[in-house]
Protein backbone atom coordinates (compact mmCIF):
# COMPACT_ATOMS: atom_id res chain seq x y z
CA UNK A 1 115.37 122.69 124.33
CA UNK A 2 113.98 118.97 123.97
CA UNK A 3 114.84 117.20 120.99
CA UNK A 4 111.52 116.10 118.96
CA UNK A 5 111.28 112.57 118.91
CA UNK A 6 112.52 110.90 115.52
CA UNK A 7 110.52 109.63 113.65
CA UNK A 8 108.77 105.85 113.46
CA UNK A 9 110.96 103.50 110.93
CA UNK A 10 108.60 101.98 107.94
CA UNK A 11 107.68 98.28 109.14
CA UNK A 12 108.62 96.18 105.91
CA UNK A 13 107.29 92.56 105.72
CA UNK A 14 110.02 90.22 103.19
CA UNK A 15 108.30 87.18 102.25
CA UNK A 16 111.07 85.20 100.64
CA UNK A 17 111.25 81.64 100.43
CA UNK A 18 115.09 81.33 99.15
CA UNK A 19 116.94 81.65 102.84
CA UNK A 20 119.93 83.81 100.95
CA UNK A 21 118.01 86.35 99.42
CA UNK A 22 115.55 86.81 102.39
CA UNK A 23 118.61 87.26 104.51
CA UNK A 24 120.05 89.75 102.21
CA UNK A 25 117.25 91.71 101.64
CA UNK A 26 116.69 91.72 105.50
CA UNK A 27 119.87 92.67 106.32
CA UNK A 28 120.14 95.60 103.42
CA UNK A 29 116.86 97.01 104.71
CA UNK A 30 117.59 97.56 107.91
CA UNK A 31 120.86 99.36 107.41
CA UNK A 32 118.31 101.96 105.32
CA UNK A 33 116.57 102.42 107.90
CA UNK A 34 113.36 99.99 108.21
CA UNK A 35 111.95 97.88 110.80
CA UNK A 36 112.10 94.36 108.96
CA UNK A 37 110.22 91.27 109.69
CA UNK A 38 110.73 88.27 107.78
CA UNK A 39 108.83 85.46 106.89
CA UNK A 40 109.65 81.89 104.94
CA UNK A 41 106.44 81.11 103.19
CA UNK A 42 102.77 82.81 102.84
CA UNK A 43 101.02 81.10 105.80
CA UNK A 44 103.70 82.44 108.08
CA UNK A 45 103.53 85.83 106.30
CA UNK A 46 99.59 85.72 106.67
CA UNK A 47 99.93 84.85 110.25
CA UNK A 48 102.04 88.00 110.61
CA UNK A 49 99.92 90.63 108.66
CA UNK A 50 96.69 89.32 110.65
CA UNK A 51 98.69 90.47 114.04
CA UNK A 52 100.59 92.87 113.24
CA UNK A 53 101.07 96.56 111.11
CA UNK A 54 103.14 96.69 108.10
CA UNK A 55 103.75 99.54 105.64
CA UNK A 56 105.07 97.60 103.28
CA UNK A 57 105.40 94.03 101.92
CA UNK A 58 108.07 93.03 100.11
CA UNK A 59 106.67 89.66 98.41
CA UNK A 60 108.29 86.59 96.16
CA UNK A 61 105.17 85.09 94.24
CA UNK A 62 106.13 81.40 93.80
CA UNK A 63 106.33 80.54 98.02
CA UNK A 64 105.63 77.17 99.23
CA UNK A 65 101.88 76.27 100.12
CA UNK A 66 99.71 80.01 100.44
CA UNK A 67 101.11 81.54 96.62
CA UNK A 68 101.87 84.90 96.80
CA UNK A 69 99.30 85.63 94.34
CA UNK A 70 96.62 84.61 96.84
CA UNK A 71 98.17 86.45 99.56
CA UNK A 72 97.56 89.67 97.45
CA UNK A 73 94.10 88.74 96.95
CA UNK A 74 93.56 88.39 100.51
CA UNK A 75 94.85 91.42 101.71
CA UNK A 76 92.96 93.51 98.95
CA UNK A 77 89.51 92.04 100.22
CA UNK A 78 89.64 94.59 102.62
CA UNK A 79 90.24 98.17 102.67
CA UNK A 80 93.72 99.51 103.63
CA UNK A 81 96.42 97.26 104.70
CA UNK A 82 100.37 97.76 103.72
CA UNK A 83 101.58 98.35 100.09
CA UNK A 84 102.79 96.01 98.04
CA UNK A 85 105.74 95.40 96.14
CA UNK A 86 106.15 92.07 94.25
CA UNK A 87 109.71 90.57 93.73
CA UNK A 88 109.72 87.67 91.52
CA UNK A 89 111.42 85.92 88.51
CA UNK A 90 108.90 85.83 86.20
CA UNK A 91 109.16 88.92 83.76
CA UNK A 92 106.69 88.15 81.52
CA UNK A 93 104.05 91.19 80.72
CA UNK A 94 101.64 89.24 81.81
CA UNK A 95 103.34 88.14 85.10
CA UNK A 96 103.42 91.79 85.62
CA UNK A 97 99.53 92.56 84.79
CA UNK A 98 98.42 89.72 86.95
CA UNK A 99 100.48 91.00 90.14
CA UNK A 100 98.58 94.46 89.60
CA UNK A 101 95.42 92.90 88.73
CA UNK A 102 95.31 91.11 92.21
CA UNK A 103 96.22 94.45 94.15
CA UNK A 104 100.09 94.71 93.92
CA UNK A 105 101.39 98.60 94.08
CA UNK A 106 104.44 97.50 91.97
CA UNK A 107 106.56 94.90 90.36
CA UNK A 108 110.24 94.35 90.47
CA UNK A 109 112.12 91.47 88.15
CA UNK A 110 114.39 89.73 89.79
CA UNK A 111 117.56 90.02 89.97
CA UNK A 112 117.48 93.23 90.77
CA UNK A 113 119.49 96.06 91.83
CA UNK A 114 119.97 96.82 95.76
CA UNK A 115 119.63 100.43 95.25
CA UNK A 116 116.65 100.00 93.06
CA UNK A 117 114.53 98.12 95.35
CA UNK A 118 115.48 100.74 98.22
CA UNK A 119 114.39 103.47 95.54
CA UNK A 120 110.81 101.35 94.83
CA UNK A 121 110.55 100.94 98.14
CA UNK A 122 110.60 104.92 99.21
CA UNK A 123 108.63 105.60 96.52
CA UNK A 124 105.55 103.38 97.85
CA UNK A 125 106.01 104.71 101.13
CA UNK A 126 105.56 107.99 99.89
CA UNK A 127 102.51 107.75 98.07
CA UNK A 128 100.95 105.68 100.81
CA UNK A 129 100.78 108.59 103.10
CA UNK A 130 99.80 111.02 100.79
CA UNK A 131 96.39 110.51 103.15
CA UNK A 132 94.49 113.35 101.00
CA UNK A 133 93.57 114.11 97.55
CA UNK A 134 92.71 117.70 96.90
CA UNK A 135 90.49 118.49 94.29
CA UNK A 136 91.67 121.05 91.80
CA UNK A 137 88.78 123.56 91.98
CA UNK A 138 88.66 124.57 95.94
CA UNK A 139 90.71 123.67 99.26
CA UNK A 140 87.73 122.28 100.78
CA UNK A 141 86.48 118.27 100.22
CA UNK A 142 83.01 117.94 100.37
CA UNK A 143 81.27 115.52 103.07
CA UNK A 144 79.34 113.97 100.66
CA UNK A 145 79.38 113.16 96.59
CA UNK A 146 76.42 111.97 94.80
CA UNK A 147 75.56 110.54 91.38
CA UNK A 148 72.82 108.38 90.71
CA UNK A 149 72.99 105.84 92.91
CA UNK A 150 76.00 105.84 93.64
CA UNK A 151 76.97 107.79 96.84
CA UNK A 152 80.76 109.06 98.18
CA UNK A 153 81.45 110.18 101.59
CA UNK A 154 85.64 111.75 101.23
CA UNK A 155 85.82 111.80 105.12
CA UNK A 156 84.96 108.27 105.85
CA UNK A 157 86.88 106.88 102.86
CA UNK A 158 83.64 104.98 101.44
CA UNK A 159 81.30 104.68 98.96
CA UNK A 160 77.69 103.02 98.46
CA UNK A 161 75.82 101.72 95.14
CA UNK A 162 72.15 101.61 95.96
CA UNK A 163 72.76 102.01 99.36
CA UNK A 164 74.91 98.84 99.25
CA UNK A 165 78.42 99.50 100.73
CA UNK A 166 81.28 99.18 98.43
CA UNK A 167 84.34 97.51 99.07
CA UNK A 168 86.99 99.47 97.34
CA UNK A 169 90.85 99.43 97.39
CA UNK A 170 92.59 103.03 98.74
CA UNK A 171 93.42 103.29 94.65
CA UNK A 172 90.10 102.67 93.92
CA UNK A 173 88.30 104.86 95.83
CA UNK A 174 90.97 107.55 95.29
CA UNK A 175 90.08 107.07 91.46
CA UNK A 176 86.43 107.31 92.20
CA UNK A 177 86.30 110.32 94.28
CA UNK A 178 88.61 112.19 91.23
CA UNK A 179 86.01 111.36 89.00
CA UNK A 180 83.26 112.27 90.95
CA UNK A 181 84.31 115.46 91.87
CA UNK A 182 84.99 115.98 88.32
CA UNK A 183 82.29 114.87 85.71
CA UNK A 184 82.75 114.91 82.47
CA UNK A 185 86.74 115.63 82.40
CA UNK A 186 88.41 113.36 80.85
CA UNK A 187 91.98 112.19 82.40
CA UNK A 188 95.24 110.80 80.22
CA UNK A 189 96.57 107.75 81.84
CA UNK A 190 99.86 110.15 82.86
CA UNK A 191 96.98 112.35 84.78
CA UNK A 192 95.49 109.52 86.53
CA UNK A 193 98.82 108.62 87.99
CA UNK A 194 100.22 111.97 89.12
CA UNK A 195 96.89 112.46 90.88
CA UNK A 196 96.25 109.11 92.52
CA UNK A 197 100.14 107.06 92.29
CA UNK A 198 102.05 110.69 92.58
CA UNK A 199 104.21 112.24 90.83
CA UNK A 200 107.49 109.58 91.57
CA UNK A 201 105.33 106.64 90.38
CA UNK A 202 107.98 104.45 88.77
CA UNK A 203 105.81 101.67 88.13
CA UNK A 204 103.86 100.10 84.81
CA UNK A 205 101.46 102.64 83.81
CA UNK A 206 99.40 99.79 82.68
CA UNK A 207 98.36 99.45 86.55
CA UNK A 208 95.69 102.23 85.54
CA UNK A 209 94.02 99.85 83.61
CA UNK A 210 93.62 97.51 85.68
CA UNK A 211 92.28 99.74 88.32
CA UNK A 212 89.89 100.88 85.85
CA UNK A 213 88.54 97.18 84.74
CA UNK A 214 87.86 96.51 88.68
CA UNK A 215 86.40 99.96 89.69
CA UNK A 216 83.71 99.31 86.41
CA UNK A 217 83.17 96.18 87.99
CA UNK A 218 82.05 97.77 91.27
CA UNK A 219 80.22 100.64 89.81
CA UNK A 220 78.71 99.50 86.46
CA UNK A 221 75.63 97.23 85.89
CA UNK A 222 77.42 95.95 82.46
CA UNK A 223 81.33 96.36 83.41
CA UNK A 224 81.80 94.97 79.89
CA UNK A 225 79.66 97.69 78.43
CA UNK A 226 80.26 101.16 81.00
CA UNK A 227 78.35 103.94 80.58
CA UNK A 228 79.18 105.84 83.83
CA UNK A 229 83.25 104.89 83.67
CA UNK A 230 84.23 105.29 80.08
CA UNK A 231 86.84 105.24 77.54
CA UNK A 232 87.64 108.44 75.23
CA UNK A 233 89.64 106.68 72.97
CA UNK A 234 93.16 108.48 72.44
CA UNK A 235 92.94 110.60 75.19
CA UNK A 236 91.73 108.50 78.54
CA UNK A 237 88.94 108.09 80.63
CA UNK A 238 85.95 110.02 81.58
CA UNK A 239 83.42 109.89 84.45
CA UNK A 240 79.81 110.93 83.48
């Protein structure tokens, strides 16, 4: 009998200026198991994600010329692209929001623990191929979700206001399409992220939030002021 063929290694991108800690990191990776690339500063590492596939990206924020910062924001002006954790020395909470405000999936302080990032790392990888959210009433998705204006279509993973196509993030429109398909319910934070993050989300539940703030922004005709996205205060967020 043929063996089945193993399976594809995760291609992580490090993006680490400091030539010891890239090397490190490298090295440690790919005795786990992944397909590492490596790259000195953010040009180099934009160069590489423009050619190439990555499931991950591994990124230091302060890097010489392209900041790490704007890499994220690059990568999150389109849809899909490789998840990413940040790795950086600056612990302050909001160092942290502003790395998930610009589209990070998570945010390690260094220094940090081998075994750790390897743990952060698996995690992301597992939530990024999570490809389908099931409802909870019903196996089935359907093709299309409407309300008002605004106009969901599950199978081709986009959306339209007014007939104007939506550029959402795969958090964003997974957040979206919950809501949708339920009206009216209101989620808890801890709801939100078993549903959408999954259920070994280790990350800053805080990241909901900020999802939240740039969905309304796509969505709403006031973001300041929702009225389709809203807050129940004490309890979470409702859709309708």
């Amino acid at each position: 009998m043929s063996q089945p063929p193993p399976a594809p290694l995760a291609r992580l991108l490090v993006v680490e200026d400091d030539d010891t800690i890239r090397e490190t990191v490298s090295e440690a990776m790919e005795l786990e198991g992944f397909a590492v690339s490596a790259a000195a500063n953010g040009q180099s590492a934009w160069e590489l994600l423009s050619s190439e596939h990555f499931d991950l990206l591994l990124l230091d924020l302060m890097l010489p010329g392209l900041h790490g910062l704007d890499l994220c924001r690059r990568l999150r002006q389109s849809p899909g692209g490789p998840m990413i954790l940040v790795v950086s020395a600056r612990d302050t909470e909001t160092d942290r929001v502003l790395g998930l405000e610009v589209g990070a999936d998570d945010y390690l302080v260094k220094p940090f623990g081998m075994r750790e990032l390897v743990a952060r790392c698996r995690a992301l990888l597992r939530r990024s191929r999570q490809q389908e959210l099931p409802p909870l009433d019903g196996p089935r998705r359907p093709e299309r979700i409407r309300s008002g204006n605004l106009e969901l279509f599950p199978g081709e993973c986009r959306a339209s206001r007014g007939g104007q196509e939506l550029k959402l993030s795969p958090k964003e429109f997974r957040l979206l399409e919950l809501f949708m398909l339920h009206p009216r319910r209101v989620w808890s934070r801890e709801q939100l992220i078993e549903r959408v993050w999954g259920i070994d989300y280790i990350g800053d539940s805080k990241t909901v939030d900020v999802h939240i703030r740039w969905l309304r922004e796509k969505i709403e005709d006031e973001p300041s002021n929702p009225v389709r996205l809203v807050t129940v205060r004490g309890f979470g967020y409702r859709f309708g």
